[in-house]
C-alpha atoms as a PDB file:
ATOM      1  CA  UNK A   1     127.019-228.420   4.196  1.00  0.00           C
ATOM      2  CA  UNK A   2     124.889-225.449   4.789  1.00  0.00           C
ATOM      3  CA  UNK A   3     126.870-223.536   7.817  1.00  0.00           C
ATOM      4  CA  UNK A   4     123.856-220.751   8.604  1.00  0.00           C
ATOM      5  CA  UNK A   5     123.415-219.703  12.244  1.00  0.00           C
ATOM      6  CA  UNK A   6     121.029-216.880  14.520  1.00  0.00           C
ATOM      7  CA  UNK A   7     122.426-214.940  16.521  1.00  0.00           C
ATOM      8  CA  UNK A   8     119.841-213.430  19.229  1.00  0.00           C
ATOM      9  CA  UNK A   9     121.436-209.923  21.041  1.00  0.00           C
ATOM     10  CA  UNK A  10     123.634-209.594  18.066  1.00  0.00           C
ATOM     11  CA  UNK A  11     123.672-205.233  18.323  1.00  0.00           C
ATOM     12  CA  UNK A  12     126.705-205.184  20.972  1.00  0.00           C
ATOM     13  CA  UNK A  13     129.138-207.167  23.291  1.00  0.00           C
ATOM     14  CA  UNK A  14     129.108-211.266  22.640  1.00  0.00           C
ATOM     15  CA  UNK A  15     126.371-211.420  20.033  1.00  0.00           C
ATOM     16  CA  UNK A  16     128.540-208.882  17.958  1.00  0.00           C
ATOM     17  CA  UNK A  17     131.560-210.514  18.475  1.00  0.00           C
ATOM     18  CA  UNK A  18     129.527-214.195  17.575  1.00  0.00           C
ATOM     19  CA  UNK A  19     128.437-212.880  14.482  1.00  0.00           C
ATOM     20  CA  UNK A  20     131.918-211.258  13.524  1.00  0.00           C
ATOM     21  CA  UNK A  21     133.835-214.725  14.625  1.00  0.00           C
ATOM     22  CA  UNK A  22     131.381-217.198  12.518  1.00  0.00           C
ATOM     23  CA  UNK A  23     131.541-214.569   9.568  1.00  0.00           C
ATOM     24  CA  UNK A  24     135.358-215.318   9.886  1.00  0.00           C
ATOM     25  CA  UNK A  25     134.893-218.905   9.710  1.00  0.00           C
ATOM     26  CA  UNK A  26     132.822-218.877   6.548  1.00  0.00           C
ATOM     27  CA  UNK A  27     129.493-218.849   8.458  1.00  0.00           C
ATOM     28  CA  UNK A  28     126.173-217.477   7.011  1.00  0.00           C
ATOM     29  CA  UNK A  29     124.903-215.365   9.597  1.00  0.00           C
ATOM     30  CA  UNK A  30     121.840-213.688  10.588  1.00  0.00           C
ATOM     31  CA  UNK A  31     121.851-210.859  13.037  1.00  0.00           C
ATOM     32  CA  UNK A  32     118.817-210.317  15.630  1.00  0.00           C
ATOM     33  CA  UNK A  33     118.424-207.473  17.713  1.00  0.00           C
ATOM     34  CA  UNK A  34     115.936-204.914  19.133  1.00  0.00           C
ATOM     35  CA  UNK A  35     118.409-201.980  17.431  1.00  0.00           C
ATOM     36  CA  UNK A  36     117.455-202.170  13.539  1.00  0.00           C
ATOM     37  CA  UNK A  37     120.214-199.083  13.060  1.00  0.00           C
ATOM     38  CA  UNK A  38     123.249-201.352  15.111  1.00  0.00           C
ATOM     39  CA  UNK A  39     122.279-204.254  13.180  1.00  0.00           C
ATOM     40  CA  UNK A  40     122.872-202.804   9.935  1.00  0.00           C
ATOM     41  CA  UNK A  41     126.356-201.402  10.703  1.00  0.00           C
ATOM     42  CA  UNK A  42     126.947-204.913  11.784  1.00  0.00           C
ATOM     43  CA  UNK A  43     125.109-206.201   8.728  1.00  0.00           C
ATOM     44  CA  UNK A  44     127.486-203.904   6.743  1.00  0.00           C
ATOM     45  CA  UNK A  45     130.782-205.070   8.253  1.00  0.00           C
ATOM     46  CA  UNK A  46     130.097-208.820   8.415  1.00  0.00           C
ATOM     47  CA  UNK A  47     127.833-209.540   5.689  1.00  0.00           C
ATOM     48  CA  UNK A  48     125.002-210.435   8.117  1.00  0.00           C
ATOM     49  CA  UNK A  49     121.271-210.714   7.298  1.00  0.00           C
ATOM     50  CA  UNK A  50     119.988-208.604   9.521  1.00  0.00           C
ATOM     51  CA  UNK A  51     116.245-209.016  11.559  1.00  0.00           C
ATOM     52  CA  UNK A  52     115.245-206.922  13.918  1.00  0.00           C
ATOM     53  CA  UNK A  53     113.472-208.494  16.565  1.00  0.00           C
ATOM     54  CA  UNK A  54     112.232-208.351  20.344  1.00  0.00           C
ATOM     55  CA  UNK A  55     112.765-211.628  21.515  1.00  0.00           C
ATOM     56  CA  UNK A  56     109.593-211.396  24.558  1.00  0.00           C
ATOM     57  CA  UNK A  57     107.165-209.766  21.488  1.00  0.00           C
ATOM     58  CA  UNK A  58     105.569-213.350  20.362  1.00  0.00           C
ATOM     59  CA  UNK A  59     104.618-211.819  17.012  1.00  0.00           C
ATOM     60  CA  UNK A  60     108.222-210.626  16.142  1.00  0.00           C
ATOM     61  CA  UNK A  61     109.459-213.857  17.129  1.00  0.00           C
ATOM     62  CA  UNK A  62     107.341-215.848  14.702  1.00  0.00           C
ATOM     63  CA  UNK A  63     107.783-213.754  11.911  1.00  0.00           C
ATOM     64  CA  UNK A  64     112.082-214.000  12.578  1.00  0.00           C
ATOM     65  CA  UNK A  65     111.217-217.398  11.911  1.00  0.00           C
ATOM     66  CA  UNK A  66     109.742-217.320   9.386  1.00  0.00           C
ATOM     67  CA  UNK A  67     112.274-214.796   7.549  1.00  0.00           C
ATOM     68  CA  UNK A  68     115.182-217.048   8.795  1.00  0.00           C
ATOM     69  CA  UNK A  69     113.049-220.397   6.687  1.00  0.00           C
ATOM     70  CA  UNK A  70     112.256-217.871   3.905  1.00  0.00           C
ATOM     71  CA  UNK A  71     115.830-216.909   3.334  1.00  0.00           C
ATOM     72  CA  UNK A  72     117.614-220.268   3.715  1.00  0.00           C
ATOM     73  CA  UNK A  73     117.337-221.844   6.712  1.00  0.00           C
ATOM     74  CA  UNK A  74     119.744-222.380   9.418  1.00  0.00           C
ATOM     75  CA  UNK A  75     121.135-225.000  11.330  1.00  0.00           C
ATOM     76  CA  UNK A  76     122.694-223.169  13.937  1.00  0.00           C
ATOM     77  CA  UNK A  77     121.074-221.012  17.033  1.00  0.00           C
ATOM     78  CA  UNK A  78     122.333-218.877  19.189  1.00  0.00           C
ATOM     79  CA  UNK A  79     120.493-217.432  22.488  1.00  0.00           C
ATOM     80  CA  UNK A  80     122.614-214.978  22.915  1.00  0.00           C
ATOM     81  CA  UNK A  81     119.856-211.884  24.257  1.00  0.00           C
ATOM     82  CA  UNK A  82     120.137-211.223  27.702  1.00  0.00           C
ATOM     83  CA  UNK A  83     120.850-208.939  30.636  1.00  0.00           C
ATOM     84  CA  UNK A  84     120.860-207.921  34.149  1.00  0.00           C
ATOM     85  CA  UNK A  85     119.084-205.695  36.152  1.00  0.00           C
ATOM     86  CA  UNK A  86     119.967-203.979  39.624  1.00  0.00           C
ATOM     87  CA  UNK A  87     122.146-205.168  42.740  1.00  0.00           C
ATOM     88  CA  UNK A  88     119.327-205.346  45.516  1.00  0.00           C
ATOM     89  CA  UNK A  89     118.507-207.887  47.770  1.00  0.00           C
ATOM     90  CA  UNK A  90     115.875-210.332  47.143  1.00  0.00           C
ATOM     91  CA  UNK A  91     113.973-208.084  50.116  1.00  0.00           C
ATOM     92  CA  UNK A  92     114.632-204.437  48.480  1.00  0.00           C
ATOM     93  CA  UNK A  93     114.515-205.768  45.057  1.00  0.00           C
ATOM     94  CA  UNK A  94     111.878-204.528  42.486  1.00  0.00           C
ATOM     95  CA  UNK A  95     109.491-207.575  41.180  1.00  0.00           C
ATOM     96  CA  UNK A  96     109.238-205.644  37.357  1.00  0.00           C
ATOM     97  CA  UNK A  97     113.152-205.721  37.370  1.00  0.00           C
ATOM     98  CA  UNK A  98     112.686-209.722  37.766  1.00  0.00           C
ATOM     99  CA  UNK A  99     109.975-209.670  35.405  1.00  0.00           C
ATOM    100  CA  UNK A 100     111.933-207.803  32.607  1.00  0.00           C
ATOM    101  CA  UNK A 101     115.128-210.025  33.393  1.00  0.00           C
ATOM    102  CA  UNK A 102     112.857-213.086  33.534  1.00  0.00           C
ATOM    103  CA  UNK A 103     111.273-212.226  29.899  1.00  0.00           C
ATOM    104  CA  UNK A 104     114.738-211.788  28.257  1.00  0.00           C
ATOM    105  CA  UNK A 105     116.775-214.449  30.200  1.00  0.00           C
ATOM    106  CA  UNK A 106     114.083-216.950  30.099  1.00  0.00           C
ATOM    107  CA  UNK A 107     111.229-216.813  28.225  1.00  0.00           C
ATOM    108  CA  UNK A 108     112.775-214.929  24.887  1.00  0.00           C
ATOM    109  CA  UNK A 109     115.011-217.890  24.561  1.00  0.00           C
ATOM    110  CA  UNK A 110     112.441-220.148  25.000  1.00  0.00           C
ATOM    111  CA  UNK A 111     110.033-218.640  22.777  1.00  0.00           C
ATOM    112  CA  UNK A 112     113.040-218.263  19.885  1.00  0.00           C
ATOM    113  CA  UNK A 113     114.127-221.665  20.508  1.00  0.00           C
ATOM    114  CA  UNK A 114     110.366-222.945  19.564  1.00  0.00           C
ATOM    115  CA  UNK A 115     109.841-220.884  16.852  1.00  0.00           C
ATOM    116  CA  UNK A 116     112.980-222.111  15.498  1.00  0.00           C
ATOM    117  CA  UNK A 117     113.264-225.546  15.778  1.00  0.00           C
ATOM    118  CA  UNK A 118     110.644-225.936  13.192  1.00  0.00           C
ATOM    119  CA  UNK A 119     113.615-224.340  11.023  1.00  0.00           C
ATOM    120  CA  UNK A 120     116.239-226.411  12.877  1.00  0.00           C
ATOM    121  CA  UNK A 121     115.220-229.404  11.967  1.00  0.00           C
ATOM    122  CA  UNK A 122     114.722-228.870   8.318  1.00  0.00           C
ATOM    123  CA  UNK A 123     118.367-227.896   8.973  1.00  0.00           C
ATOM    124  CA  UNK A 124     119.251-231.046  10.145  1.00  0.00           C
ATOM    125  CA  UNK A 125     117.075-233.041   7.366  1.00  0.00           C
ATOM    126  CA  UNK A 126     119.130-231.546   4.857  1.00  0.00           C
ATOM    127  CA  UNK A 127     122.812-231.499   6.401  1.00  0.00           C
ATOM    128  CA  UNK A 128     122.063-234.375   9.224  1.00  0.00           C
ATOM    129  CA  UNK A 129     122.648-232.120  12.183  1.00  0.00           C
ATOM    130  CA  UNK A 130     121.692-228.655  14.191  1.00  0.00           C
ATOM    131  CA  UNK A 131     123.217-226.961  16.813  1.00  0.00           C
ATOM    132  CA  UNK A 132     121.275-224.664  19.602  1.00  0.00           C
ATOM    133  CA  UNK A 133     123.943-222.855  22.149  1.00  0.00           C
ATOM    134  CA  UNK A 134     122.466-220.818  24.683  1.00  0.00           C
ATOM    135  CA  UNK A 135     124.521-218.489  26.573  1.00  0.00           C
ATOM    136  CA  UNK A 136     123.809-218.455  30.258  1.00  0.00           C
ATOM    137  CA  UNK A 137     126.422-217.423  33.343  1.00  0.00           C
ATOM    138  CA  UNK A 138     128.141-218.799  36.059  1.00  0.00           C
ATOM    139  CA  UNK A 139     125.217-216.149  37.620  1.00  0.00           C
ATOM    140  CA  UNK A 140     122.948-219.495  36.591  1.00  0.00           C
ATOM    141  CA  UNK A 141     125.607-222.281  39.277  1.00  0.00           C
ATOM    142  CA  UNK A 142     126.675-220.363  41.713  1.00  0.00           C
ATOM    143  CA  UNK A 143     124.195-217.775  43.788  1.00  0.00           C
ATOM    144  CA  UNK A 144     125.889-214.479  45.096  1.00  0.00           C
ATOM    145  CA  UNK A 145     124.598-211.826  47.363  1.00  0.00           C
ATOM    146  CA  UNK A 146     122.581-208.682  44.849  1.00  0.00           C
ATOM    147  CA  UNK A 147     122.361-211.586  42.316  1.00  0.00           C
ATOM    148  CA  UNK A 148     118.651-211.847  43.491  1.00  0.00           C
ATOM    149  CA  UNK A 149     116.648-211.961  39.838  1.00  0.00           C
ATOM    150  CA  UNK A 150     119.633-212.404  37.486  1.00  0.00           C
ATOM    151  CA  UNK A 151     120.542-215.265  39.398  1.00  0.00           C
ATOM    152  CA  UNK A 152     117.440-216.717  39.689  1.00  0.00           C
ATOM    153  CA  UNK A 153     116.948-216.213  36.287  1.00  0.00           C
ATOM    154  CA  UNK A 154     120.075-217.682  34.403  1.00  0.00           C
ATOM    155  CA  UNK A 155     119.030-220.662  37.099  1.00  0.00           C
ATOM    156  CA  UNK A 156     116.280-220.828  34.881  1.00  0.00           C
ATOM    157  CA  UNK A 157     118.166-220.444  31.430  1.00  0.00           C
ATOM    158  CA  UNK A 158     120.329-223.465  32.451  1.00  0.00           C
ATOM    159  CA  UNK A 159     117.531-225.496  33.471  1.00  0.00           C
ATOM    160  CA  UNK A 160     115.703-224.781  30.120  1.00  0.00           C
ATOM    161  CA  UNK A 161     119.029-225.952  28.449  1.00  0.00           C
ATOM    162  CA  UNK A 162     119.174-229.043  30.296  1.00  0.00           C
ATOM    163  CA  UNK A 163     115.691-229.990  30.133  1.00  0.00           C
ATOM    164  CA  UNK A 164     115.514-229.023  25.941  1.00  0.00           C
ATOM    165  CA  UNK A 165     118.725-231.554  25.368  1.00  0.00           C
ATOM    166  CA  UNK A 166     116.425-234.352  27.575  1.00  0.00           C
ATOM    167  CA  UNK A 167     113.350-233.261  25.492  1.00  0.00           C
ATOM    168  CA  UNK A 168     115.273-233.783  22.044  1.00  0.00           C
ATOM    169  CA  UNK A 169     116.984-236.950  22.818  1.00  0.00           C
ATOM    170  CA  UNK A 170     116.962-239.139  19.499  1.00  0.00           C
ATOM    171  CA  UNK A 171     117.158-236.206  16.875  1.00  0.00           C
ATOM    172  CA  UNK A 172     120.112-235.189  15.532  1.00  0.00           C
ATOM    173  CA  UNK A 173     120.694-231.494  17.610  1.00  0.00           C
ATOM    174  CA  UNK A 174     123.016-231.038  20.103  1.00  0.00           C
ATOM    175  CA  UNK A 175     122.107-228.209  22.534  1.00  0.00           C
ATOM    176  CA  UNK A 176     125.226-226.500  24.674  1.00  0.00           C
ATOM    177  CA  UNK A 177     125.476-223.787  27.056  1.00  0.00           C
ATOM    178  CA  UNK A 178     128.274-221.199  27.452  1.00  0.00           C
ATOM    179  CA  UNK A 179     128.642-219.656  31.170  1.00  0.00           C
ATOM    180  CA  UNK A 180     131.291-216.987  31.501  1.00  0.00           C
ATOM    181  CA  UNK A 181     132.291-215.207  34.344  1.00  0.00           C
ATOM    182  CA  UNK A 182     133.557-212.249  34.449  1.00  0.00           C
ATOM    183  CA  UNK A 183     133.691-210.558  30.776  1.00  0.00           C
ATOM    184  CA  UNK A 184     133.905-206.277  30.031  1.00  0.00           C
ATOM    185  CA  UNK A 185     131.635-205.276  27.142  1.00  0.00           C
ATOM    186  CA  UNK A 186     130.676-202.001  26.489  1.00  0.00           C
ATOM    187  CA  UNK A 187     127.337-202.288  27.512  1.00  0.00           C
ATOM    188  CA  UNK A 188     126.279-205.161  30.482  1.00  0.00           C
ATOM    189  CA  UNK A 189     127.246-203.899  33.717  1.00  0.00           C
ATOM    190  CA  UNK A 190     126.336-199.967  32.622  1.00  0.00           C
ATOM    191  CA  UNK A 191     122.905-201.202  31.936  1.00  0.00           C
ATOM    192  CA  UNK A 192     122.856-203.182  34.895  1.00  0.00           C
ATOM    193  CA  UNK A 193     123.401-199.914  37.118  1.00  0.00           C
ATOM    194  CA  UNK A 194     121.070-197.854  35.421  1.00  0.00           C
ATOM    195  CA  UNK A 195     123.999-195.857  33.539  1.00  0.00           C
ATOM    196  CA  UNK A 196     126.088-195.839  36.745  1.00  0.00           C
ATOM    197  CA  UNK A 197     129.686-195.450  34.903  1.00  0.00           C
ATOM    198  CA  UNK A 198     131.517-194.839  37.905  1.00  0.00           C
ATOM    199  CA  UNK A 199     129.809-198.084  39.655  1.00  0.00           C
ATOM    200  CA  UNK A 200     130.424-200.152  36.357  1.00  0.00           C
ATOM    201  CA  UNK A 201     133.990-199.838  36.359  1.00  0.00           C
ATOM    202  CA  UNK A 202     134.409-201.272  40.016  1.00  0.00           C
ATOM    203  CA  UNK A 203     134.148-204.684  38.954  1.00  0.00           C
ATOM    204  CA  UNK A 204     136.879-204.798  36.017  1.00  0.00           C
ATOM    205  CA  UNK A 205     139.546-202.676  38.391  1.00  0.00           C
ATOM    206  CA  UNK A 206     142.764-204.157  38.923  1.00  0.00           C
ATOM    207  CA  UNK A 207     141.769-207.406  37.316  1.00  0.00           C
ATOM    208  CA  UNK A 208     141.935-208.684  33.486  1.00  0.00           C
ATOM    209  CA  UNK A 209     138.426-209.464  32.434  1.00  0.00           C
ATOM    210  CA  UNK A 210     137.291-211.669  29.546  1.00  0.00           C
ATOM    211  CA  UNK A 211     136.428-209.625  26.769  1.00  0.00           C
ATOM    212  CA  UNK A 212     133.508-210.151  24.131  1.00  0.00           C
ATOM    213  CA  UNK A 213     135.760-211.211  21.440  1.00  0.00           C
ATOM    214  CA  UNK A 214     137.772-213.950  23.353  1.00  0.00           C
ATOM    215  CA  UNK A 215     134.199-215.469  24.330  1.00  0.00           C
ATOM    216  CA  UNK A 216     132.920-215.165  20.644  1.00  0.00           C
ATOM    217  CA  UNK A 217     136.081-217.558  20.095  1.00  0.00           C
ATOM    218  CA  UNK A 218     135.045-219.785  22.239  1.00  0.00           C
ATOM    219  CA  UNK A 219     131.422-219.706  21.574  1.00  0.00           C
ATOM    220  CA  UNK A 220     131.710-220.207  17.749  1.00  0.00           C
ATOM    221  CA  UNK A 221     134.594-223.248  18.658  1.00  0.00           C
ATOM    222  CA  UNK A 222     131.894-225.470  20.081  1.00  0.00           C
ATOM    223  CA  UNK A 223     130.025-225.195  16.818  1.00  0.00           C
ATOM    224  CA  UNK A 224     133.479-226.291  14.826  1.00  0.00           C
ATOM    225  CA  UNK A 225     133.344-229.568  16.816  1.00  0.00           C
ATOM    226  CA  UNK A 226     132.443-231.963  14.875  1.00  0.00           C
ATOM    227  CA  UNK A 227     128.769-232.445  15.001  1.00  0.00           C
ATOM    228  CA  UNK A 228     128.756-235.392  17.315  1.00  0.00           C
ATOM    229  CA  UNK A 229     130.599-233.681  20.070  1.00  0.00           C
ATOM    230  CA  UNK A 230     128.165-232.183  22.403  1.00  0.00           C
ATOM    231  CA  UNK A 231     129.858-229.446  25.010  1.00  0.00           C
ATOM    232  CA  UNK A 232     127.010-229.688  27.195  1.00  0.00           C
ATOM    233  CA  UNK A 233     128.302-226.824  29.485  1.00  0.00           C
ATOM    234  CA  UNK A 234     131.163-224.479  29.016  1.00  0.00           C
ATOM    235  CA  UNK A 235     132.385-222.902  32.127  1.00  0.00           C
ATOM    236  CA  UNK A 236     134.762-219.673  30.999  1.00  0.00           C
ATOM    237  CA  UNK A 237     136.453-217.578  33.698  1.00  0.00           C
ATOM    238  CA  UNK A 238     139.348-215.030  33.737  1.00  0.00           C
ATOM    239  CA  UNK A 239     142.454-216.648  35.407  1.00  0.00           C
ATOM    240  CA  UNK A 240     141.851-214.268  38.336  1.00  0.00           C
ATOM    241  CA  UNK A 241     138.309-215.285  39.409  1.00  0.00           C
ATOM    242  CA  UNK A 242     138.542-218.637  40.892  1.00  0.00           C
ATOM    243  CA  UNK A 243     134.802-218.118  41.941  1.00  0.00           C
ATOM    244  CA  UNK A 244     131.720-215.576  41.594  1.00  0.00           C
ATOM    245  CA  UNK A 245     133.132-215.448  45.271  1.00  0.00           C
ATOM    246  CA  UNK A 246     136.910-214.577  44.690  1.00  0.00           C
ATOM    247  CA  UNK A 247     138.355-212.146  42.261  1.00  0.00           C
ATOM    248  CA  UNK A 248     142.192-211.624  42.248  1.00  0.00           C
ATOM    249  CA  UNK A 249     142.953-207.827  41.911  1.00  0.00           C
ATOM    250  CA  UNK A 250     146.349-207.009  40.895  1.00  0.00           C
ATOM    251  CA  UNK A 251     149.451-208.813  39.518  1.00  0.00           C
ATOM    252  CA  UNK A 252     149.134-212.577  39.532  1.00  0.00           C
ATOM    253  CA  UNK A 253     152.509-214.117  40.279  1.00  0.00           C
ATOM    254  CA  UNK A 254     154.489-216.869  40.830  1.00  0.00           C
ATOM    255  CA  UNK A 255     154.591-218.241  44.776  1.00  0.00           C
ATOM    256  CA  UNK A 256     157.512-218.921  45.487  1.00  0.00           C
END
């Protein structure tokens, strides 16, 4: 059974550790990402096919398409591109930070997810199933205060998800969502304050965060299901955030 699967945001933090984890497994993998010189250390390591692509530019989208049918196929997708952009209120906030965070978030994963399921379901002819897995947040089911435009936007992402598994009812594709909470990668919350390092390591003190590679194993589990078994929504959280409300900072021990 042909086991080949896209990875979107595959040059750092979960898409790395995706691509790394179904390489593992005995995956075939192909690597997207704006960062051509990333992807081919990953390519290197891993084995990857590696495409570089801007998930909003329509024209680089088709043509990853294209390469991905060209090369072999795939019956696995993962919208894993992403990110987050500032802390202000919905008042103070800036309306091209939502629009950048809405073309990533949103419309790059719907725009990859159409120009894919062409290839998806030539997948599926051939094997009898396909798999699409976006990767949200619990940013997209629970509202915070300086969530503002990542919040609405992951909204968005899980309504998309919900809405494409409706949509493709009766074909053999089962569409999932990942939302993790809290999770350190190298790269998310730094970009998120504008290269802030000081302000980016508030969030991850006195706590134990989820890191990339624990989520990759996760991620790249609900594709090891058997392909019946639909996860329709994965909530992942460190033991010490109960909410996007309450983070436990230090020890976590017994009452008693």
């Amino acid at each position: 059974m042909l086991k080949r699967v896209v990875v979107t945001g595959a040059s750092s933090g979960i898409g790395a550790a995706s691509v790394r984890r179904f390489a593992e497994l005995g995956w075939q993998t192909v690597a997207v990402a704006r960062r051509a010189d990333r992807l081919q250390a990953l390519a290197a390591e891993t084995g990857a096919l590696p495409i570089a692509c801007d998930v909003t530019v329509a024209a680089q989208v088709a043509a990853l398409a294209a390469e991905v049918a060209a090369t072999g196929g795939a019956t696995a997708l993962v919208n894993n591109a992403g990110g987050a952009l500032g802390t202000d209120s919905v008042e103070s906030s800036s309306n091209d930070d939502w629009r950048q965070m809405f073309e990533v978030n949103v419309l790059g994963l719907r725009s990859v997810t159409a120009a894919m399921l062409p290839v998806l379901r030539a997948g599926a002819a051939e094997t009898g199933w396909a798999s699409i897995l976006n990767l949200t947040s619990t940013a997209g089911l629970s509202a915070y205060p300086g969530g503002g435009g990542y919040n609405a936007a992951k909204y968005a992402a899980h309504a998309v998800t919900e809405v494409l598994r409706l949509e493709l009812a009766g074909e053999p594709i089962r569409v999932m969502e990942l939302a993790p909470g809290l999770v350190h990668t190298e790269e998310f919350t730094l970009n998120r304050l504008r290269g802030d390092a000081t302000a980016a390591a508030k969030p991850y003190a006195d706590v134990i965060p989820l890191q990339a590679e624990e989520v990759a194993r996760v991620l790249v589990a609900a594709f090891e299901q058997p392909p019946h078994v639909n996860q329709d929504l994965i909530v992942l959280r460190p033991v010490a955030q109960s909410s996007v409300f309450h983070t436990h900072r230090g020890p976590l021990t017994p009452k008693g």
